[in-house]
N, C-alpha and C. Protein backbone atom coordinates (compact mmCIF):
# COMPACT_ATOMS: atom_id res chain seq x y z
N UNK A 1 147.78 113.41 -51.73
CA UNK A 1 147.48 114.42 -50.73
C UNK A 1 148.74 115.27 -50.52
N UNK A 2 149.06 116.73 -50.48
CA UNK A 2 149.53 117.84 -50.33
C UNK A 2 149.17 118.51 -48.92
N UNK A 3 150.33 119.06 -48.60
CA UNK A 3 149.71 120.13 -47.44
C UNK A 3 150.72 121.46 -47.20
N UNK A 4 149.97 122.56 -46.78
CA UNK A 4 150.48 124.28 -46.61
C UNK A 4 150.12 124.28 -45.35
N UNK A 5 151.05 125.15 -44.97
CA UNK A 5 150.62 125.69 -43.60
C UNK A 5 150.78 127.33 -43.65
N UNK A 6 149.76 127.78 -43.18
CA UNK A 6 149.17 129.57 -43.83
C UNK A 6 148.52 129.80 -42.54
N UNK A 7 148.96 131.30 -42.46
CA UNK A 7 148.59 132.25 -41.16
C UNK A 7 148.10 133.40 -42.06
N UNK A 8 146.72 133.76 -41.88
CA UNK A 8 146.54 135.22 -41.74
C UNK A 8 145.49 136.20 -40.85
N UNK A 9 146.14 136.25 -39.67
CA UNK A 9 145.21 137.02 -39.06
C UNK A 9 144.93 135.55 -37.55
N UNK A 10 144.06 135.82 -37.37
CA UNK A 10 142.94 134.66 -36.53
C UNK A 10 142.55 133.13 -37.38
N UNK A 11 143.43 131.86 -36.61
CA UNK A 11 143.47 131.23 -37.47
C UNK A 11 141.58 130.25 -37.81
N UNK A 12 140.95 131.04 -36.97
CA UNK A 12 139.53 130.80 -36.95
C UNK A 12 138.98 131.51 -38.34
N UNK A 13 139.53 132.25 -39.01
CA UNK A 13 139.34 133.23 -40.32
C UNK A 13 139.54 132.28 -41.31
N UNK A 14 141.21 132.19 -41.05
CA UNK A 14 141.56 130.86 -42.41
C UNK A 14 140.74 129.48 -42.84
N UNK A 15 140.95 128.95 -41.32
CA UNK A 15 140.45 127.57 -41.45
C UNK A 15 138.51 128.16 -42.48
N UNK A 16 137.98 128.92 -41.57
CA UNK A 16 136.46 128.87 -42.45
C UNK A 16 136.44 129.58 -43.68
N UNK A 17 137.46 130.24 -44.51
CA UNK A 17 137.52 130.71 -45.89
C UNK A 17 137.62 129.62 -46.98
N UNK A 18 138.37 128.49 -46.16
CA UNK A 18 139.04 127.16 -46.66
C UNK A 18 138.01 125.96 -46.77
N UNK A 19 136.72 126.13 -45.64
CA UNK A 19 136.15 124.66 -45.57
C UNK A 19 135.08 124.45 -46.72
N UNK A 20 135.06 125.48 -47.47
CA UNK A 20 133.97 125.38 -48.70
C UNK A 20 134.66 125.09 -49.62
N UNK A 21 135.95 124.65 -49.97
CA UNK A 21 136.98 125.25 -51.06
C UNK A 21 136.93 123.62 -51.49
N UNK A 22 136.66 123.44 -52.76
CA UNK A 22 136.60 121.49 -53.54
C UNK A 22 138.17 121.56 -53.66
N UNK A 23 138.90 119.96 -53.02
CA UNK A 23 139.63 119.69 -53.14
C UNK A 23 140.57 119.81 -51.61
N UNK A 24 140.06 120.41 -50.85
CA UNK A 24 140.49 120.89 -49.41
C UNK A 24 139.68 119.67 -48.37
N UNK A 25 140.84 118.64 -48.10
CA UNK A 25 140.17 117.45 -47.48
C UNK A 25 140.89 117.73 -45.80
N UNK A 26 141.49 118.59 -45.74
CA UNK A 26 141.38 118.35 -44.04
C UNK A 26 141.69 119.91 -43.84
N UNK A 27 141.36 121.03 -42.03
CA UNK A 27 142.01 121.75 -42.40
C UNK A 27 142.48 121.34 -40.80
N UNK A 28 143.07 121.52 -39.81
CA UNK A 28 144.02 121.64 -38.63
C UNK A 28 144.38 123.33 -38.40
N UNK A 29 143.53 123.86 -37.46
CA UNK A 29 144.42 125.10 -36.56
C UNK A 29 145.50 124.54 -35.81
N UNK A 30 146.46 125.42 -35.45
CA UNK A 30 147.73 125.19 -34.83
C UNK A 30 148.37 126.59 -34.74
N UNK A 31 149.62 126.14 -34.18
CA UNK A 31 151.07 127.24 -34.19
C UNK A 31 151.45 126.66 -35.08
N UNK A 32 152.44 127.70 -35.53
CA UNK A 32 154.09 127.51 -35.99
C UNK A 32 154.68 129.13 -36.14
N UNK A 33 156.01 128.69 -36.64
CA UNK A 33 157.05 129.83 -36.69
C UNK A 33 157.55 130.17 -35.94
N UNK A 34 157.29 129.60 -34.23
CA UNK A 34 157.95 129.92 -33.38
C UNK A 34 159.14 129.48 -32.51
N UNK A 35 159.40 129.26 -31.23
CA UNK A 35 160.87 128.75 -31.00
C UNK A 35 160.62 128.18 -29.73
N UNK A 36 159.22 127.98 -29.35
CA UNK A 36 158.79 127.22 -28.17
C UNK A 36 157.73 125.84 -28.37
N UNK A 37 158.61 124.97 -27.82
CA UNK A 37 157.79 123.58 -28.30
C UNK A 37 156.76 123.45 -27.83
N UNK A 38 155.49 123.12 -28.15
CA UNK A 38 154.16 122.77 -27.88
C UNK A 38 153.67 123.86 -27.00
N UNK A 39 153.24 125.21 -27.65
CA UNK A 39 152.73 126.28 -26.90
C UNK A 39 151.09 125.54 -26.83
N UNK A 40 150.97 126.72 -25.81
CA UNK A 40 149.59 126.83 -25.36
C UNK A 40 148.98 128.21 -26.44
N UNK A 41 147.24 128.43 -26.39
CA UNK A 41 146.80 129.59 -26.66
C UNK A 41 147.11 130.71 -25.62
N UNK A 42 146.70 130.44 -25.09
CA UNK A 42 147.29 131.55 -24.00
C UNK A 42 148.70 131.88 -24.07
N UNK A 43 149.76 131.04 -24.43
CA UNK A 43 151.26 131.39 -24.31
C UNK A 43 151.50 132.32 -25.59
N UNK A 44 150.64 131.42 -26.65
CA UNK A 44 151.00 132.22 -27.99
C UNK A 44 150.34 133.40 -27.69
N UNK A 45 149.66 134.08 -27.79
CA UNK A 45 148.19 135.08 -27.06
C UNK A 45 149.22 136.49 -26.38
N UNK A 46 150.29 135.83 -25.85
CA UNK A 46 150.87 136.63 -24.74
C UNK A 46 152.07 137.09 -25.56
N UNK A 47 152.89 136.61 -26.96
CA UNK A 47 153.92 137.11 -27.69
C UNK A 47 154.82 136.59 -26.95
N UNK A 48 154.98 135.09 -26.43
CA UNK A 48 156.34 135.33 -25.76
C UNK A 48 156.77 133.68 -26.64
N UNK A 49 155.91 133.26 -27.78
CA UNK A 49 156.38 132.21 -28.13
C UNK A 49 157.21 132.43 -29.59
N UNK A 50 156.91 133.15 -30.48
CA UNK A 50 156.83 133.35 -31.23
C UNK A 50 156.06 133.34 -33.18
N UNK A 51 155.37 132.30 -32.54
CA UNK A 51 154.70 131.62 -33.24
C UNK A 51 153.33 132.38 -33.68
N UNK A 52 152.80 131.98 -34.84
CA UNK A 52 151.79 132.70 -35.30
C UNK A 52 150.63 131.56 -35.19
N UNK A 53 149.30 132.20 -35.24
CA UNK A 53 147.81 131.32 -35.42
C UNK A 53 148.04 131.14 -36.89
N UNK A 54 148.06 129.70 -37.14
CA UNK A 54 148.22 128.96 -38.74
C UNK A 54 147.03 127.96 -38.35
N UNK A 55 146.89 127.76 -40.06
CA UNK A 55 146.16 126.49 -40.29
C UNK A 55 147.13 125.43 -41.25
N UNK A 56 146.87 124.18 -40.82
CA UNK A 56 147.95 123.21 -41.92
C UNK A 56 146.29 123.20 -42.82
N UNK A 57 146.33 122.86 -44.21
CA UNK A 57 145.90 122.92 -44.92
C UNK A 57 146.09 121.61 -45.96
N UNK A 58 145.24 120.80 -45.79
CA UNK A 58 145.64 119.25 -46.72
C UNK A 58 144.69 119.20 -47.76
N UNK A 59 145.30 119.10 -48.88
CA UNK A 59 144.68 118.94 -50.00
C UNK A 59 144.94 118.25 -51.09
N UNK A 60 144.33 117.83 -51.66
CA UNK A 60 144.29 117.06 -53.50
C UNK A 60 144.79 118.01 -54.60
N UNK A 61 146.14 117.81 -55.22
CA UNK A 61 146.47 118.19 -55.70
C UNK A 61 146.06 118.15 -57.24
N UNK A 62 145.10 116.99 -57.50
CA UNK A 62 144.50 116.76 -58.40
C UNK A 62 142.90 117.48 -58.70
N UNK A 63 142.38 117.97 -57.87
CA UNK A 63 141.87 119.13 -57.59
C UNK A 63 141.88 120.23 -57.35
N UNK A 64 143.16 120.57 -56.51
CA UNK A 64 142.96 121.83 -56.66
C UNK A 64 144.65 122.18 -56.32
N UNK A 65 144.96 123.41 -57.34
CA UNK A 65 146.86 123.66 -56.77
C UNK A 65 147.06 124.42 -55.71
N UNK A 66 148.43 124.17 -55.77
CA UNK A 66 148.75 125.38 -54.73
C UNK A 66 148.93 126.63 -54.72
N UNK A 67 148.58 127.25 -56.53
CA UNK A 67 148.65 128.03 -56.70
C UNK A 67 147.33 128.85 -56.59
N UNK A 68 146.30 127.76 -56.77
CA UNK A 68 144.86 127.80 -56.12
C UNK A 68 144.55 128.26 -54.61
N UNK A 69 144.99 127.75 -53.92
CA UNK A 69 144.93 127.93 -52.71
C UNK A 69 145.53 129.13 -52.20
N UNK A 70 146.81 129.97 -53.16
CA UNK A 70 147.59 130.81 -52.48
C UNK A 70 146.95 132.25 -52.99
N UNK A 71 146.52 131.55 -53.97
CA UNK A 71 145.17 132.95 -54.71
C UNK A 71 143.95 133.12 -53.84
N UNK A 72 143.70 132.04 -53.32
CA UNK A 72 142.83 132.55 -52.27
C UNK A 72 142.93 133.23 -50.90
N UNK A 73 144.43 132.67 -50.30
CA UNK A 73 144.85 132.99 -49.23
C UNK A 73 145.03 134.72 -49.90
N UNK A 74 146.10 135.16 -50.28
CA UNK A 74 145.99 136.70 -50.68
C UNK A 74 144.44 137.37 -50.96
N UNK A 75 143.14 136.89 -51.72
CA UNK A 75 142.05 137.90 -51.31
C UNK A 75 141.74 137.87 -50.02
N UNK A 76 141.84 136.51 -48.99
CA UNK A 76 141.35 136.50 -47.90
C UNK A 76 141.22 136.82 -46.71
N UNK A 77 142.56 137.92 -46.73
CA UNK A 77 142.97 138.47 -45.37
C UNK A 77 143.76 139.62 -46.07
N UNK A 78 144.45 140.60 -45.75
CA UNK A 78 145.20 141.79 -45.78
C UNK A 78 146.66 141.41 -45.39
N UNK A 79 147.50 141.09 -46.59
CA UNK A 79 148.98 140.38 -46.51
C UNK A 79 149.63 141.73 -46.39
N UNK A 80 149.16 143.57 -46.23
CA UNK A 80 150.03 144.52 -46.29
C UNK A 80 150.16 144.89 -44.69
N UNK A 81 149.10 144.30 -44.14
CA UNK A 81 149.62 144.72 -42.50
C UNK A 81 150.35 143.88 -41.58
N UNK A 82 151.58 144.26 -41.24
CA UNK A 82 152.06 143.75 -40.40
C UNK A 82 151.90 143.44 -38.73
N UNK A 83 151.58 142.01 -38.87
CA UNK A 83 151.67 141.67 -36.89
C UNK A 83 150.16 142.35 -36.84
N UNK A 84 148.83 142.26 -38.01
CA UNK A 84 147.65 142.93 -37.64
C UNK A 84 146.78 142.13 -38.62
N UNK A 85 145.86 141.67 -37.97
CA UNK A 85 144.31 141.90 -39.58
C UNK A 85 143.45 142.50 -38.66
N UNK A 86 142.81 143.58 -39.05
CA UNK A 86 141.75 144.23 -38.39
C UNK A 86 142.23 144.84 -37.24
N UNK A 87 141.06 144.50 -36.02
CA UNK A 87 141.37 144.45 -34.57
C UNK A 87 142.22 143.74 -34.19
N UNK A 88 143.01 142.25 -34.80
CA UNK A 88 143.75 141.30 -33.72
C UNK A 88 145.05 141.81 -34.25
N UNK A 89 145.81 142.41 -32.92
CA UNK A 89 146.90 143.06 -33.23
C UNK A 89 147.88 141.93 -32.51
N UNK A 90 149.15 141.54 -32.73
CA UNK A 90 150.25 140.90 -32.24
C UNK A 90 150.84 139.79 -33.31
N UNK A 91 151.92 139.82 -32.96
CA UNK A 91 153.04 138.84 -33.46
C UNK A 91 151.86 137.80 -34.62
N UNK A 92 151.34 136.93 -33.47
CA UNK A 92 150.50 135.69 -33.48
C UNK A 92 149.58 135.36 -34.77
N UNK A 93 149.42 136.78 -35.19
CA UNK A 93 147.73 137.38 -36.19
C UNK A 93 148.91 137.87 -37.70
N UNK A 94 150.45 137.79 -37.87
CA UNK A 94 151.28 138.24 -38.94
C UNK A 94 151.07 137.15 -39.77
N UNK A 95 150.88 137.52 -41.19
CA UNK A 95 150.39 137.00 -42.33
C UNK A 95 152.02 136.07 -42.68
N UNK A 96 152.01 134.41 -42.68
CA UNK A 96 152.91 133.83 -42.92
C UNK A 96 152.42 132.65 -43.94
N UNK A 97 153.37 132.15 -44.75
CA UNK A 97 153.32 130.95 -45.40
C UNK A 97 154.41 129.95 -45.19
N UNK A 98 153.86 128.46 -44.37
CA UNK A 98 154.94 127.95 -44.29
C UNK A 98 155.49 126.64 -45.28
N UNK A 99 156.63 126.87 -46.07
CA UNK A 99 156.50 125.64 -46.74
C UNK A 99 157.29 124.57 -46.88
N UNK A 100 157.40 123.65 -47.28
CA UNK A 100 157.82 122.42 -46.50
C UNK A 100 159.34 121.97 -47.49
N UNK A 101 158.80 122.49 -48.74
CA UNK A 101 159.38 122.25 -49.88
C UNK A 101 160.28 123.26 -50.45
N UNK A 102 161.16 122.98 -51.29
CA UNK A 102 161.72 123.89 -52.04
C UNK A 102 160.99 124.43 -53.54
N UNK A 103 160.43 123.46 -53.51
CA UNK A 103 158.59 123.70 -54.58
C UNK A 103 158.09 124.54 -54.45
N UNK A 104 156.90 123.95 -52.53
CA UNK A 104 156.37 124.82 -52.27
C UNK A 104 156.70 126.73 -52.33
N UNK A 105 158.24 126.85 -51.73
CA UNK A 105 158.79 127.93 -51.40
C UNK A 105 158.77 128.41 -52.44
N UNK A 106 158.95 128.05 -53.87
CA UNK A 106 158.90 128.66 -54.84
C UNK A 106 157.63 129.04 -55.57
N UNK A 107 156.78 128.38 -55.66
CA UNK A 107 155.55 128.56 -55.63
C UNK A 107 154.91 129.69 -54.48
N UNK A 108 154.98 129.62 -53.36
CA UNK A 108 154.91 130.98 -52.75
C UNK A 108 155.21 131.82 -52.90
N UNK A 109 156.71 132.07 -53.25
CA UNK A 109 157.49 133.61 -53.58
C UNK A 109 156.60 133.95 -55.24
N UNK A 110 156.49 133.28 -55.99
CA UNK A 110 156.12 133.78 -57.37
C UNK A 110 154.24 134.19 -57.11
N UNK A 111 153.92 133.62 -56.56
CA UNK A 111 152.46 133.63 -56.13
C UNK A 111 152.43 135.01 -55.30
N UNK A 112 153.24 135.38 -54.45
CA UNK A 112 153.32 136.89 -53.93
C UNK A 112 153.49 137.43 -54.91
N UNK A 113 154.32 137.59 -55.73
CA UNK A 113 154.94 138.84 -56.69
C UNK A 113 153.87 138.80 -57.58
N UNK A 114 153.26 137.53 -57.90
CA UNK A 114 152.08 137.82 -59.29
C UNK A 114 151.38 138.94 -58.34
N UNK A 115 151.00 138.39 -56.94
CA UNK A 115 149.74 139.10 -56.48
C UNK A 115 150.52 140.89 -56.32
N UNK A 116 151.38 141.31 -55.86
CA UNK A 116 152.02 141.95 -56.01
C UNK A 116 151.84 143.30 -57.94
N UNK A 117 152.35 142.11 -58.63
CA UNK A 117 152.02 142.54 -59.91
C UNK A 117 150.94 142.80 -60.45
N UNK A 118 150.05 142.54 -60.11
CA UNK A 118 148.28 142.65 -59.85
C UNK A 118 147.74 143.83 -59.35
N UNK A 119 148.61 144.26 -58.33
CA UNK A 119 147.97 144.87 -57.27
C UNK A 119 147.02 144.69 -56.63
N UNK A 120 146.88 143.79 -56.32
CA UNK A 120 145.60 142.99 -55.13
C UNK A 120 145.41 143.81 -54.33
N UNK A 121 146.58 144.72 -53.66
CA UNK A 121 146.52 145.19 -52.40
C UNK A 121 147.32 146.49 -53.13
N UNK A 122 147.02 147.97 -52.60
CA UNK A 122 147.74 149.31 -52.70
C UNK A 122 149.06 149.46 -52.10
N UNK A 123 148.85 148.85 -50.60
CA UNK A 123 150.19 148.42 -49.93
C UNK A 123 151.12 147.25 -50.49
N UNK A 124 152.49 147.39 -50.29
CA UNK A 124 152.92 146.38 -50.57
C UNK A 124 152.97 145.29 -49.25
N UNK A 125 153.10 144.19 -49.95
CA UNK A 125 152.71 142.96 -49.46
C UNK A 125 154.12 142.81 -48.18
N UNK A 126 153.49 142.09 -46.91
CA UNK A 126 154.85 142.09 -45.85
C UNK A 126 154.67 140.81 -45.46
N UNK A 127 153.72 139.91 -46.59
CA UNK A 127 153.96 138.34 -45.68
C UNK A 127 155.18 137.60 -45.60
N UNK A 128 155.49 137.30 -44.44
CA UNK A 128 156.61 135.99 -44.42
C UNK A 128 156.71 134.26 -45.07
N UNK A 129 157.53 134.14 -45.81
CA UNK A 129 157.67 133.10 -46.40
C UNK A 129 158.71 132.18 -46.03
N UNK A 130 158.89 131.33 -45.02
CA UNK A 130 160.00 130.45 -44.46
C UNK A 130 159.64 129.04 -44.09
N UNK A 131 160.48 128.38 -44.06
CA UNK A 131 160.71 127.13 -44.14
C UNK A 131 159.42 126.56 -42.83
N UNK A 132 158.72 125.36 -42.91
CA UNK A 132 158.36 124.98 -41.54
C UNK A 132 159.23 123.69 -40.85
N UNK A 133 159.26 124.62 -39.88
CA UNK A 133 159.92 123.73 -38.79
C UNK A 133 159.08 122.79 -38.30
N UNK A 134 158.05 123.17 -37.37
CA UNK A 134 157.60 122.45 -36.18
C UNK A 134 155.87 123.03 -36.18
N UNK A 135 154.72 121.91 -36.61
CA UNK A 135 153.53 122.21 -36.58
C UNK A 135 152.84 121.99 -35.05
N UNK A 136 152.50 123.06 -34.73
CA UNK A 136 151.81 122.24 -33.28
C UNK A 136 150.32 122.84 -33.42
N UNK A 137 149.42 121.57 -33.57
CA UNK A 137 148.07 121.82 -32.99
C UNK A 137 147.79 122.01 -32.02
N UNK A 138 146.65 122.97 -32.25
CA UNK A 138 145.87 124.06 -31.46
C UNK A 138 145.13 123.15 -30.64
N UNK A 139 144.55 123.35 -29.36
CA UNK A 139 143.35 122.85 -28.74
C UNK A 139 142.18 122.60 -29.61
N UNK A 140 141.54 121.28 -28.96
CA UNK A 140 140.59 120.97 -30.10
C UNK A 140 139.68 122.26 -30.55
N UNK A 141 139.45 122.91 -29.11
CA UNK A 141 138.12 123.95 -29.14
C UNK A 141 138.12 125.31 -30.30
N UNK A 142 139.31 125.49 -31.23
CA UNK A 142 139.59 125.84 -32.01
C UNK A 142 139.54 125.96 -33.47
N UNK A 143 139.19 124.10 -33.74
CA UNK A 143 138.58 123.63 -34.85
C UNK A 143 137.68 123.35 -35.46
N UNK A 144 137.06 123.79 -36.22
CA UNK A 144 135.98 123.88 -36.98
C UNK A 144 134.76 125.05 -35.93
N UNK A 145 135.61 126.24 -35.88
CA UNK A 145 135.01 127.11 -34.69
C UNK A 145 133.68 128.30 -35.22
N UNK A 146 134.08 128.25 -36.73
CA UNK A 146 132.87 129.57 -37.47
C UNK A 146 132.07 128.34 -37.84
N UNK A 147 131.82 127.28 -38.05
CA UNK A 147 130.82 126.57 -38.12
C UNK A 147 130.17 126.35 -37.39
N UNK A 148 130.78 125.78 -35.98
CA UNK A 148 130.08 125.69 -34.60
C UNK A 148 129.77 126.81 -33.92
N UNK A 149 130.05 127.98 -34.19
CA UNK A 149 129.52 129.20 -33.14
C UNK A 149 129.57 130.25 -34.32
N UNK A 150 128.64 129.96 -35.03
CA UNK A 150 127.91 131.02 -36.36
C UNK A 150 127.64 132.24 -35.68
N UNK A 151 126.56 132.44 -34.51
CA UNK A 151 125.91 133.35 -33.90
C UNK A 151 127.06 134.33 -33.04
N UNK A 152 128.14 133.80 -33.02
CA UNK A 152 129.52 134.44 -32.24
C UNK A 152 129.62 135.45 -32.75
N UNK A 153 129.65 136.80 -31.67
CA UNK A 153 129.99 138.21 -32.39
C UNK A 153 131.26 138.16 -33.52
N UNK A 154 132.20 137.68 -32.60
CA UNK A 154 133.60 137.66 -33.82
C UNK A 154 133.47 136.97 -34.74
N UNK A 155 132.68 136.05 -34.75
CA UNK A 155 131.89 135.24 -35.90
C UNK A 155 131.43 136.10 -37.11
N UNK A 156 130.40 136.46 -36.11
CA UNK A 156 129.73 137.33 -37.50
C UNK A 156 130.15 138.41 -37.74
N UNK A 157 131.18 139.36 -37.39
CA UNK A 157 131.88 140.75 -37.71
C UNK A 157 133.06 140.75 -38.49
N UNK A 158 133.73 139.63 -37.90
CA UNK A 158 135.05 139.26 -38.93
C UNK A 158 135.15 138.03 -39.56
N UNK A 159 134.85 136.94 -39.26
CA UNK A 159 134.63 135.92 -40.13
C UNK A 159 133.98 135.85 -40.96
N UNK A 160 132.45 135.99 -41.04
CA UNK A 160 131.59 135.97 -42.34
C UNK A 160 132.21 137.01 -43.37
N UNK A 161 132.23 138.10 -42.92
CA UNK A 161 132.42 138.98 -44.22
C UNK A 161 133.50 138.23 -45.31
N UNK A 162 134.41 137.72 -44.73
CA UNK A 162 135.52 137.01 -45.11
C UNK A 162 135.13 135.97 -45.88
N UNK A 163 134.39 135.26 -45.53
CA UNK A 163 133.82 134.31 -45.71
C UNK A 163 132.82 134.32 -47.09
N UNK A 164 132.06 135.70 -47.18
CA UNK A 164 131.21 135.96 -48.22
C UNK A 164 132.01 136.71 -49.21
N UNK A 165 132.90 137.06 -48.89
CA UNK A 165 133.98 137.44 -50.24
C UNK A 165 135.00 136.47 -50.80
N UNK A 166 135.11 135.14 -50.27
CA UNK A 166 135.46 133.92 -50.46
C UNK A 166 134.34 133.37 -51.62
N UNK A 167 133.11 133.50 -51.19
CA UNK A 167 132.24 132.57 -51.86
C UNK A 167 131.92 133.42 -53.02
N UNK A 168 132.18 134.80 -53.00
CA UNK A 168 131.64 135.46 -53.88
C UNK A 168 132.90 135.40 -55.18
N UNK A 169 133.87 135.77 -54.84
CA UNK A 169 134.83 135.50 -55.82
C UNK A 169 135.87 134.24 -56.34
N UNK A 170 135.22 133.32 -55.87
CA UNK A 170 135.63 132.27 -55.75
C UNK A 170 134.61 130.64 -56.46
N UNK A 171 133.46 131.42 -56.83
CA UNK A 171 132.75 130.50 -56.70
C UNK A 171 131.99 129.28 -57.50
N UNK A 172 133.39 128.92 -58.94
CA UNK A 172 133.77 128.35 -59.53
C UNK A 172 134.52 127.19 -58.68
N UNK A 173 135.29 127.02 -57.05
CA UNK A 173 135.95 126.72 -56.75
C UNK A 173 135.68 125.69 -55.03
N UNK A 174 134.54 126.84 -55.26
CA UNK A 174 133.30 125.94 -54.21
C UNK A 174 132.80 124.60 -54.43
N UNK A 175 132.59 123.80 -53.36
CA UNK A 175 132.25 122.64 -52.98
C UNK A 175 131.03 122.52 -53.13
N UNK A 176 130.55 121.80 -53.78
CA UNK A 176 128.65 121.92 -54.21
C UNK A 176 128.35 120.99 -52.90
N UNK A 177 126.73 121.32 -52.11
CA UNK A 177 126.39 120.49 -51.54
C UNK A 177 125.60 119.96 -51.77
């Protein structure tokens, strides 16, 4: 078992791009990146922690890499806007990768520049790539949240779409049920 910790946008976005994905055995919303121990939503919410909405991300490396996973994270959200995806504007919603390793870290930086070299995106890419410090989980009511409240406007306006361009280009990589 392996684990990433990845922010992009609303970490209610990540975690459900991720829960169809074979080889992805746990996912955890949380903070990190920031400089205040055990925030609240509301504290993070307000920009005064510093910390971004992440998901830790645990997986089988024998299933699936991390280079797998970081190919998905880049179609899955917009890594050229800064401190934004969409509507959720602040600090909290900035596209980060946190990694644990000097592996991982390297595997991230080359995984940007391929995507980069690609041109995935017209903009160039402004995600942050730094070390993790300190994971703090989110309130439970957070987890596993586009599954449990499907019918949720923000559900269905920004999550699904996300969600169906996950399954659509991805779908060699999907979890059969």
């Amino acid at each position: 078992m392996d684990s990433i910790v990845l922010g992009g946008g609303c970490f209610w976005c990540v975690e459900a791009v991720f829960q169809e994905i074979k080889g992805i055995q746990k996912l955890q919303s949380g903070y990190a990146g920031g400089h205040v121990p055990h925030p609240s939503y509301r504290e993070v919410c307000a920009e005064t922690t510093g910390h971004a909405e992440v998901v830790k991300v645990d997986f089988d490396p024998a299933i699936i890499s991390l280079e797998q996973i970081l190919c998905i994270f880049w179609h899955a959200h917009d890594p050229t806007t800064l401190n934004r995806q969409g509507h959720d504007k602040g600090t909290q919603y900035r596209s980060i990768i946190l990694y644990k390793d000097e592996q991982q870290r390297t595997v991230a930086e080359q995984s940007k520049e391929k995507a980069e070299q690609e041109q995935l995106w017209k903009d160039p890419i402004v995600t942050e790539i730094k070390a993790l410090e300190t994971f703090y989980p989110a309130e439970d009511y957070h987890n596993n949240y586009y599954a449990d409240h499907p019918q949720q406007p923000y559900c269905n306006i920004v999550i699904a779409p996300k969600v169906r361009k996950v399954r659509q280009e991805f779908q060699d990589w999907l979890k059969t049920v």
